[in-house]
Protein backbone atom coordinates (compact mmCIF):
# COMPACT_ATOMS: atom_id res chain seq x y z
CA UNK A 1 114.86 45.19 142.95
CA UNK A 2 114.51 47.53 146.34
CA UNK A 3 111.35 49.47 146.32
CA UNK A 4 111.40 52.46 148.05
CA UNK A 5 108.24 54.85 148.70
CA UNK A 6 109.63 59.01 148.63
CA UNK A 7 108.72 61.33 151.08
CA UNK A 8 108.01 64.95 150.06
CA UNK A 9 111.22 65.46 152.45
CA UNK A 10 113.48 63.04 149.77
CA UNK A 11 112.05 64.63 147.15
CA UNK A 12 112.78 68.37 148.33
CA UNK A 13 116.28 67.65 149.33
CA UNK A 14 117.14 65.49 145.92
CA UNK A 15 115.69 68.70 144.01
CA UNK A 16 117.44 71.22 146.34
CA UNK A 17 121.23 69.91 146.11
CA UNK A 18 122.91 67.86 143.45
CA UNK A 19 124.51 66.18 145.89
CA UNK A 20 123.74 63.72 149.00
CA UNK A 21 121.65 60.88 149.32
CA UNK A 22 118.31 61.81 148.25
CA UNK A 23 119.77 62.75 145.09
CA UNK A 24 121.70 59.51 144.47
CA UNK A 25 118.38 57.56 145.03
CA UNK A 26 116.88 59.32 142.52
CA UNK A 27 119.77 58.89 140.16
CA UNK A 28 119.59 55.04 141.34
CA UNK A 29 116.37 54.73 140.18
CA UNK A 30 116.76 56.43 136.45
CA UNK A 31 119.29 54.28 136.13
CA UNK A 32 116.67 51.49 136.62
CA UNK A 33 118.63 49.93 140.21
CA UNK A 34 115.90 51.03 142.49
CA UNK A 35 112.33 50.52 141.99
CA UNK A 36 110.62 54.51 142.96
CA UNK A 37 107.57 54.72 144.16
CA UNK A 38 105.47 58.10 145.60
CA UNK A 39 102.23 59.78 145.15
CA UNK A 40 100.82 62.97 143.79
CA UNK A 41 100.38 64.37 146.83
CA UNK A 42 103.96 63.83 148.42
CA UNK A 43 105.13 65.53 144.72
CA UNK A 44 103.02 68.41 145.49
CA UNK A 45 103.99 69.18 149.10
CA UNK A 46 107.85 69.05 147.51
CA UNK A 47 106.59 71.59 144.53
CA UNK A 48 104.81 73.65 147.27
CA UNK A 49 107.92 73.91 149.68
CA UNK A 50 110.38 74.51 147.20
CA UNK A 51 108.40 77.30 145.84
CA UNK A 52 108.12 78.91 149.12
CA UNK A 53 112.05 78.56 150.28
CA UNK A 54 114.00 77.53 147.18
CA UNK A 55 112.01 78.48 143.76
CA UNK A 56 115.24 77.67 141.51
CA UNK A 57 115.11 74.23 142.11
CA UNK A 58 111.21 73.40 141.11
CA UNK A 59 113.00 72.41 137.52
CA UNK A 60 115.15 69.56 139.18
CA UNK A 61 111.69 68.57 140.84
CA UNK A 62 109.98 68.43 137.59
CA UNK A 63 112.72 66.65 136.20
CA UNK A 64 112.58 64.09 137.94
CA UNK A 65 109.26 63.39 137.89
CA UNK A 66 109.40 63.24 134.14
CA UNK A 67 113.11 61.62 133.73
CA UNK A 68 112.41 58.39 136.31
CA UNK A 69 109.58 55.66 136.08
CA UNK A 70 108.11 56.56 139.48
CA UNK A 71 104.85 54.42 140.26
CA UNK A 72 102.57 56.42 141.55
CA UNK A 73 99.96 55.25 144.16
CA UNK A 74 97.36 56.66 145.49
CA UNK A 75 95.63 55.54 148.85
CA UNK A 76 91.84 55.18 149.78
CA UNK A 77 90.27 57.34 152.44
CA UNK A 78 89.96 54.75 154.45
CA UNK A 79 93.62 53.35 154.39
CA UNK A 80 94.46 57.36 155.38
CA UNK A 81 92.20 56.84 158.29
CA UNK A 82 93.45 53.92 159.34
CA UNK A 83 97.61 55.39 159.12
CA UNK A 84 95.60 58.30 161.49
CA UNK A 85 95.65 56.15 164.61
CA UNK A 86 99.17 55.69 164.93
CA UNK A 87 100.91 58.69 163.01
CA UNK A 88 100.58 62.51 162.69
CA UNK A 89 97.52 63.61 160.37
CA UNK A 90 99.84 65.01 158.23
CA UNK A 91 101.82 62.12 157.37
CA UNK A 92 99.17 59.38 157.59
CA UNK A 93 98.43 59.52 153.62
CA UNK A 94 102.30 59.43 153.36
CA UNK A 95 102.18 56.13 155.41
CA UNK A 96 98.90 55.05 153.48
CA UNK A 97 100.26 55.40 149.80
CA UNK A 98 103.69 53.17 151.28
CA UNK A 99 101.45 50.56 152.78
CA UNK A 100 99.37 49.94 149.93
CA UNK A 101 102.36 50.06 147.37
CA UNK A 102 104.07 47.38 149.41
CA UNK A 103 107.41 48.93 149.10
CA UNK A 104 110.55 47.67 151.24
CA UNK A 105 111.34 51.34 152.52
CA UNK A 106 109.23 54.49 153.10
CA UNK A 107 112.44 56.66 152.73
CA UNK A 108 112.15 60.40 154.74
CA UNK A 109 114.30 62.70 155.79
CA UNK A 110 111.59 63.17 158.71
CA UNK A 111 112.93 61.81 162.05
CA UNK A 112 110.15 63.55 164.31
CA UNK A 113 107.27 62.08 162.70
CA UNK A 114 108.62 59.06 160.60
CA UNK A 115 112.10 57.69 160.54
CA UNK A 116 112.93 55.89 164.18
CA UNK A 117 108.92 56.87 165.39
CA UNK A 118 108.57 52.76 167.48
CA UNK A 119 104.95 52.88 166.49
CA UNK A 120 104.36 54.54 163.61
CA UNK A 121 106.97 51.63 162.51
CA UNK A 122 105.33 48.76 164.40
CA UNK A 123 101.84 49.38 163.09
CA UNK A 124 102.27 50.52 159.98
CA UNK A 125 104.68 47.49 159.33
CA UNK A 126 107.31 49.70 157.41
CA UNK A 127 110.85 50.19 157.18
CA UNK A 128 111.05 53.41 157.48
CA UNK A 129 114.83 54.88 156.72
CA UNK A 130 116.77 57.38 156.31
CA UNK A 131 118.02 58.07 152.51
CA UNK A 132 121.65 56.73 153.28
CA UNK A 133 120.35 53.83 154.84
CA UNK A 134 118.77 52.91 151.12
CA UNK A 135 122.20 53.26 149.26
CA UNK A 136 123.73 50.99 152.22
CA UNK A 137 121.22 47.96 151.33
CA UNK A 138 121.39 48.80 147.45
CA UNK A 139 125.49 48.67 147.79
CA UNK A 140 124.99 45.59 149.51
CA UNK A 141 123.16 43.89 147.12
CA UNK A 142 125.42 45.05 144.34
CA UNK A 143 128.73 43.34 145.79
């Protein structure tokens, strides 16, 4: 089964529109066909920006967290440092929590800082995707 680590980005999006990829992942993995992984913090920064630009969908954010087996990990001081060399300070626990939950994607909506970022992919050792590149691979696997 894929594992795939949320960003706070996934989370927002899959909480803001009942449609779109981020959703479907989430669906995916209620229905038990991903493996979802994320961490307290990520699930706050998603409560925290939804109640600041879109307050009507905190429910669907709640929701999910209680509706889907989501493992939650949480990273050592020391593994944040470490993600602080080679990504932005605000993403390096992000980074952290994937590393140390050995996932096969850190999915993000967050193309400055994450998705396609040569280092931050190279020395964190992550695939780091975009959330339609995850239903791709988990279509693939199904046929």
């Amino acid at each position: 089964m894929i594992r795939v680590f949320l960003d706070a980005s996934v989370l927002f999006a899959a909480a803001y529109s009942t449609t779109g990829a981020s959703r479907e992942i989430i669906r995916q993995g209620i229905r038990g066909r991903v493996k979802l992984v994320a961490s307290e913090l990520v699930f706050e920064e998603a409560r925290r920006n939804l109640k600041f630009k879109a307050p009507e969908a905190v429910p669907d954010l709640e929701t999910f967290h209680q509706a889907a087996t989501i493992e939650m990990v949480r990273p050592s001081r020391e593994e944040i440092e470490e993600a602080m060399v080679y990504t932005a300070d605000k993403d390096a626990p992000v980074v952290a929590a994937a590393r140390k939950a050995e996932v096969d994607y850190l999915v993000s909506l967050d193309r400055e800082h994450l998705v396609e970022v040569s280092e931050v992919v190279q020395r964190s050792g992550l695939a780091i995707v975009l959330p339609g590149d995850v239903l791709k691979k988990t279509r693939a696997r199904k046929g």
